[in-house]
Protein backbone atom coordinates (compact mmCIF):
# COMPACT_ATOMS: atom_id res chain seq x y z
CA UNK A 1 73.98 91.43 49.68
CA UNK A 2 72.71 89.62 52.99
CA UNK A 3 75.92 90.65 55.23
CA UNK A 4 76.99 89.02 58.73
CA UNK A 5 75.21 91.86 60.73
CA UNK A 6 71.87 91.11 58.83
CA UNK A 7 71.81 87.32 58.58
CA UNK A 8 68.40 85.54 60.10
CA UNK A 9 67.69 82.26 58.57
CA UNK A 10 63.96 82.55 61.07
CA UNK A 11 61.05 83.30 59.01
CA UNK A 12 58.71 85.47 60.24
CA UNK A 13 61.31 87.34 62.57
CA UNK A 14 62.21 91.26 62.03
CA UNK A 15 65.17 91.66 59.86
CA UNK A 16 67.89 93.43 61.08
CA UNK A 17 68.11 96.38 58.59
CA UNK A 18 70.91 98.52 58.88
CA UNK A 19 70.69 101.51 61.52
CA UNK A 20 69.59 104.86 59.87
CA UNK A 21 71.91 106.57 63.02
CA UNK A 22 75.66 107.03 61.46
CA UNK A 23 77.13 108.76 64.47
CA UNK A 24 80.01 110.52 62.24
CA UNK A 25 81.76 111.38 65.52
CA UNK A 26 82.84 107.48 65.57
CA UNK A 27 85.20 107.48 62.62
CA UNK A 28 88.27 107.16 63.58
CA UNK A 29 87.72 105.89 67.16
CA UNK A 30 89.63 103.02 67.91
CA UNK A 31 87.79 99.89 69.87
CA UNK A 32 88.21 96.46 71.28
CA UNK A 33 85.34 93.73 71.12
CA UNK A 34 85.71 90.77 72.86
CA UNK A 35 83.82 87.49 71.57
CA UNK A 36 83.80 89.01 68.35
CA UNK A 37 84.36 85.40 66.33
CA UNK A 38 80.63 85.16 66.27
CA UNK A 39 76.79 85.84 67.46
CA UNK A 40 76.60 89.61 69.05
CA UNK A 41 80.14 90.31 69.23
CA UNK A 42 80.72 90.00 65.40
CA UNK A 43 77.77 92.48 64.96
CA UNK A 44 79.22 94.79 66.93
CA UNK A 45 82.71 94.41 64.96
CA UNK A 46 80.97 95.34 62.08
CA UNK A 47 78.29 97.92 63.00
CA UNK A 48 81.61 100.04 64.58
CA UNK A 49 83.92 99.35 61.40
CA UNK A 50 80.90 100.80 58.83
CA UNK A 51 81.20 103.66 60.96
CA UNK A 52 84.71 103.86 60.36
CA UNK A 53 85.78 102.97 63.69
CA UNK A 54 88.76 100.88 63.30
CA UNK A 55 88.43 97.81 64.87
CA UNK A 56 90.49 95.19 66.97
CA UNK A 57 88.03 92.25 67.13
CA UNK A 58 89.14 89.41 69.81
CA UNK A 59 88.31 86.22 70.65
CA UNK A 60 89.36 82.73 72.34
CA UNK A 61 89.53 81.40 69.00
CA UNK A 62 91.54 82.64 67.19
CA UNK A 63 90.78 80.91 63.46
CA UNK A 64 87.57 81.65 64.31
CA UNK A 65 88.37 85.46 65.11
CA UNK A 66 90.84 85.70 61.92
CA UNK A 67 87.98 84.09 58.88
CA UNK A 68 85.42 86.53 60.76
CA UNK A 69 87.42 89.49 60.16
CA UNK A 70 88.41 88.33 57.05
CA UNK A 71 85.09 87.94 55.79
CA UNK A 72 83.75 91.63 57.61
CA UNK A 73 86.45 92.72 55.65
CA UNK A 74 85.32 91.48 52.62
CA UNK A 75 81.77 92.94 53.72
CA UNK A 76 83.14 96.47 53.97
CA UNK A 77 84.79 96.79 50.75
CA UNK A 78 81.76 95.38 49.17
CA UNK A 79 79.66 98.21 50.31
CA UNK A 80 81.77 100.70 51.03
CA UNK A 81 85.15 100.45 48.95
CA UNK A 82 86.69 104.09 50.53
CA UNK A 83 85.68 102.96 53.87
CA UNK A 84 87.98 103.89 57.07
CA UNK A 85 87.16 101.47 59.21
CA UNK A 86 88.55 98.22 59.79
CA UNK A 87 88.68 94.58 61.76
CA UNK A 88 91.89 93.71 62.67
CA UNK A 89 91.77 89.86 64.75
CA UNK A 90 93.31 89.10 67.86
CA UNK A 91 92.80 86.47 70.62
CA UNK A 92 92.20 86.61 74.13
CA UNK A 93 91.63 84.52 77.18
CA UNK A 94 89.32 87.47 79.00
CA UNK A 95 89.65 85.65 82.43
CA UNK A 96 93.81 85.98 82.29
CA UNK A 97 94.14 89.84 83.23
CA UNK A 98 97.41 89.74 81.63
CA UNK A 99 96.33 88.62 78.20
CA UNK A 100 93.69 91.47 78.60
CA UNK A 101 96.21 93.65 79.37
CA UNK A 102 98.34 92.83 75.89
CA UNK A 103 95.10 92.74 73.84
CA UNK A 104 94.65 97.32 74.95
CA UNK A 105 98.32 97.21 74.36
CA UNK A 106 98.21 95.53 71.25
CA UNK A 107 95.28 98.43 69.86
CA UNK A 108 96.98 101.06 71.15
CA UNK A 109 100.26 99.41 69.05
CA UNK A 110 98.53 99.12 65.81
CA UNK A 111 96.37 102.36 66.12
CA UNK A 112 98.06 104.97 68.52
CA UNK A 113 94.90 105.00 71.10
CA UNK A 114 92.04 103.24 73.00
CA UNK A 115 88.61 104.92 72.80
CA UNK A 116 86.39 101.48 72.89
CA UNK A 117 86.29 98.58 74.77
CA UNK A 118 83.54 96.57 74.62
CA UNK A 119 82.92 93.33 76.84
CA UNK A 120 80.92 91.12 74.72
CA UNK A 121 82.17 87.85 75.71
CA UNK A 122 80.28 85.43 78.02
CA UNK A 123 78.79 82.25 78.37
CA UNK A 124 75.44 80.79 79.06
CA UNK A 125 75.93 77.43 80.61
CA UNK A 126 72.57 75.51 81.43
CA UNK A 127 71.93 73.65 84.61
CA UNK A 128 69.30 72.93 87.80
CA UNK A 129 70.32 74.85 91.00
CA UNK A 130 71.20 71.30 92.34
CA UNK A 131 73.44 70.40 89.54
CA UNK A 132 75.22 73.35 88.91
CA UNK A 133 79.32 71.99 89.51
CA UNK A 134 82.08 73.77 91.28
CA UNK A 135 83.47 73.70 87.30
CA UNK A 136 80.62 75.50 86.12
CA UNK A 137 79.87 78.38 88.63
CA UNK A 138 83.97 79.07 88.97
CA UNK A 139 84.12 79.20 84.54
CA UNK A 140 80.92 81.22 84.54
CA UNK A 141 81.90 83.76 86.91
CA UNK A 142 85.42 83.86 85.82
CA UNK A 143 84.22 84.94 82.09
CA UNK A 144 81.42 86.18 82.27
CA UNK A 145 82.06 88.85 85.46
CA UNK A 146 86.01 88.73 86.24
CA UNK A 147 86.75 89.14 82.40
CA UNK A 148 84.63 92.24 82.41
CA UNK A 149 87.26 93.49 85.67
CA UNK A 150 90.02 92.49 83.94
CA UNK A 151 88.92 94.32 80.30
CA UNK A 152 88.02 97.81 82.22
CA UNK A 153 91.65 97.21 83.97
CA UNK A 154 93.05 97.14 80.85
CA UNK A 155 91.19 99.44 78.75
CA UNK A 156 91.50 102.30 81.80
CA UNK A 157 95.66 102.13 81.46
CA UNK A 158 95.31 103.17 77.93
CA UNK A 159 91.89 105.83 77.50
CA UNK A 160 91.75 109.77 78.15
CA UNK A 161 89.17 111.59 79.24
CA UNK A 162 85.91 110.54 76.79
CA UNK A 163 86.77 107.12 76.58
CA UNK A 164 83.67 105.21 77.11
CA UNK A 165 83.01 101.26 78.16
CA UNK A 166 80.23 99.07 77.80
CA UNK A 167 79.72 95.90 79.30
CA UNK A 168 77.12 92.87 78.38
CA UNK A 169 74.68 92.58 81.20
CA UNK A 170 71.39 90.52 80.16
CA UNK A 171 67.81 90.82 81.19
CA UNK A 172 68.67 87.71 83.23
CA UNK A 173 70.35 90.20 85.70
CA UNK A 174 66.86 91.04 87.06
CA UNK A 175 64.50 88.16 85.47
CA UNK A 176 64.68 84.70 87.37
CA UNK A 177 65.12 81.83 84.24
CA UNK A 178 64.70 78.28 85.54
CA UNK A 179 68.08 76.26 85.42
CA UNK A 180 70.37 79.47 84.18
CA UNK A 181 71.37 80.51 87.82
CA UNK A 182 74.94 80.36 87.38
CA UNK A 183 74.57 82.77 84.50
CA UNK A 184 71.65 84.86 85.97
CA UNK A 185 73.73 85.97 89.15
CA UNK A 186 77.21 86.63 86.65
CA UNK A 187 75.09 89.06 85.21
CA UNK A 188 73.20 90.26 88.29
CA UNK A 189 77.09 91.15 89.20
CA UNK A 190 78.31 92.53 85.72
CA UNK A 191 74.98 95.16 86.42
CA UNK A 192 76.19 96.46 90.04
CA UNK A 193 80.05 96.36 88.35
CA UNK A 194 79.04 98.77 85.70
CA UNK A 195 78.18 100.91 88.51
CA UNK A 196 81.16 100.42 90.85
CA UNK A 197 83.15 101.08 87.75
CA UNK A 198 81.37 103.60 86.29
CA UNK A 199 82.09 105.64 89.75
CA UNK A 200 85.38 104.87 90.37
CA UNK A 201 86.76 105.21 86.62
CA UNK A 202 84.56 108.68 86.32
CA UNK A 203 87.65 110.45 88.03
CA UNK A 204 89.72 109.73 84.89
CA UNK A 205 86.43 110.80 82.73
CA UNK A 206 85.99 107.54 81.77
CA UNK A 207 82.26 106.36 81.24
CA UNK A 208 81.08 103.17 81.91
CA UNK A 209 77.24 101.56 80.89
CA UNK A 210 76.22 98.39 80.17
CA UNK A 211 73.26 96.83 77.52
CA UNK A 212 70.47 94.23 79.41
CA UNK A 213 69.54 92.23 75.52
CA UNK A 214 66.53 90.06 75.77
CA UNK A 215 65.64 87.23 73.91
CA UNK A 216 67.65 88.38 70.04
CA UNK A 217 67.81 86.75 67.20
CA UNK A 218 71.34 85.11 67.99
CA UNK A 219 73.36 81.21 68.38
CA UNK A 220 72.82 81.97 72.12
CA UNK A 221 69.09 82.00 71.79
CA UNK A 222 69.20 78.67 69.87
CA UNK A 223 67.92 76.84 71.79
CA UNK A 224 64.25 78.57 72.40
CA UNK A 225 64.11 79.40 68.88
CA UNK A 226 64.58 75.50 68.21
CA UNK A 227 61.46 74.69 70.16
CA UNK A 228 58.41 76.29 68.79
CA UNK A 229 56.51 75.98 72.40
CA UNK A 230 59.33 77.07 74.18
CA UNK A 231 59.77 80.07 71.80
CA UNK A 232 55.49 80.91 72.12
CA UNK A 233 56.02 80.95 75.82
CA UNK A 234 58.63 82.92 75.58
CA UNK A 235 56.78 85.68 73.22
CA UNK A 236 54.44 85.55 75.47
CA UNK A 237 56.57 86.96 77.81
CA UNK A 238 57.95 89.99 75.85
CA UNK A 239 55.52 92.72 75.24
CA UNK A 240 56.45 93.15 71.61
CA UNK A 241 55.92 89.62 70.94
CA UNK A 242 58.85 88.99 68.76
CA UNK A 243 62.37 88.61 69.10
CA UNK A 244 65.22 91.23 68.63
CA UNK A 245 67.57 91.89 65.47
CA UNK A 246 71.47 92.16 66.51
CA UNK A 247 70.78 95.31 64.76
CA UNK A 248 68.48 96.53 67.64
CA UNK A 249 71.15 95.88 69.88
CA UNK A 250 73.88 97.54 67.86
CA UNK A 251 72.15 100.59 67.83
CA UNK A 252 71.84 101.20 71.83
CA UNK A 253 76.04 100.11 72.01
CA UNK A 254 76.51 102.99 69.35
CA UNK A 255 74.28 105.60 71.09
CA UNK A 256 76.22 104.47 74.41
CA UNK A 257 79.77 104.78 72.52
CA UNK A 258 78.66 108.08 71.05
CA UNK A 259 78.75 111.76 72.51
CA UNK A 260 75.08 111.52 72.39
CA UNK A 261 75.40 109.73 75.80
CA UNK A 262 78.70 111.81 77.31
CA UNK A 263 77.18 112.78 80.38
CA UNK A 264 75.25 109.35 80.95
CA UNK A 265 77.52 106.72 82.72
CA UNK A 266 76.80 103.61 85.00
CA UNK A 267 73.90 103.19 83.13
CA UNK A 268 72.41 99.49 81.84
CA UNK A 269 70.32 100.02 78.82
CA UNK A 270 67.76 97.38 78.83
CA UNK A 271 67.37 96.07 75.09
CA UNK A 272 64.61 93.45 75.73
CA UNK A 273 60.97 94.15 74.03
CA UNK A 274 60.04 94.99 77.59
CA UNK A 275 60.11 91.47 79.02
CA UNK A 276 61.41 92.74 82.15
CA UNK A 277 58.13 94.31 83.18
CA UNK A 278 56.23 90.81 82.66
């Protein structure tokens, strides 16, 4: 059964086979994904809930959030009909603080405590330096770094000691990509707020990291895959010369989640085939 954390319809690209690392000390955690309707997010939902990790998966859209669920839902049974974990749906509007705030009071309602949060949504908007609109810079910043704020805020009300955050960066936070720099400097600032945060939210013995994903087999990364010179330059570019699974980036998230990272915080995790170095 081809499930929503292993779909690729690219042949030739590296399946995402399920992780081999279970992590038993997950079940029973309790987390919060954001942009988990689709794309990364949705892998996440379900990499956590296989682990028994039960699950509030949010998003801006919310019938989009709810047949996701659903269907990881359906997934779960399917392969694992005593399984503990779960996907509950909710929706969010990450850059209202006070909708962030309901969404850790909303887990903590339907599962007693907040070990996870993870802040998976973003955008990617495309435009020249000179183009780039007061519309654009304010929405990208607003989601993609002041929705990360406002999910720590919230998450840090509700955790104890051992809770554990982990924001999205992207190798664009320390590669230059032509006509992306509204989303190269939100994540540029998501990297040094993993840091501040991870300092600052330490006192409580809270830890805070954040993953760097490269070019992965996603929607985001469309639009390269879509244009077979585009995606040969990009290979070129990345040492392993291929693109990423979602599963490759689930794996990192679950190591950083797990007490097989406890003492490493304010870390970003670079997930990228090595394109960084090139």
């Amino acid at each position: 059964m081809t499930t929503v954390a292993e779909r690729t319809d690219n042949p030739g690209r590296v399946q995402g086979q399920l992780m081999a690392a279970t992590h038993p000390e997950l079940a029973g955690k309790v987390a919060v994904v954001t942009g988990a309707g689709r794309g990364m997010g949705a892998r996440f939902a379900a990499g956590l809930a296989r682990r028994g990790v039960r699950v509030v998966g949010a998003d801006l859209d919310e019938q989009l959030m709810a047949a996701t669920a659903t269907e990881l839902e359906a997934e779960l049974a399917a392969t694992d009909p005593h399984a503990t974990g779960t996907v509950v749906p909710s929706q969010v509007d990450v850059r209202d603080a006070d909708q962030c705030a309901r969404l850790a009071d909303h887990a903590v309602e339907q599962f007693g405590h907040l070990d996870f949060w993870v802040n998976n949504a973003g955008i990617f908007p495309e435009a020249p330096v000179g183009d780039i609109s007061p519309e654009q810079i304010r929405a990208t910043l607003s989601i993609n770094v002041e929705g990360v704020l406002f999910g720590a805020q919230a998450a840090a009300r509700h955790m104890a000691a051992g809770g554990s955050i982990v924001n999205m960066a992207s190798v664009a936070a320390v590669r230059v990509r032509r006509g992306r720099a509204a989303y190269c400097s939100s994540k540029a600032a998501v990297q040094h707020l993993t840091e501040c945060l991870a300092v600052e939210l330490g006192d409580a013995g809270i830890r805070v990291n954040a993953l760097a994903p490269g070019f992965i087999d996603t929607e985001m990364t469309r639009w390269v895959q879509d244009d077979p010179a585009a995606l040969a330059k990009a290979l070129d570019n990345v040492p392993l010369h291929r693109l990423g699974s979602p599963e490759e980036v689930l794996g990192p998230l679950l190591f950083l989640l797990s007490d097989s990272a406890r003492y490493v915080t304010g870390h970003t995790l670079a997930v990228d085939g090595g394109s960084r170095h090139v």
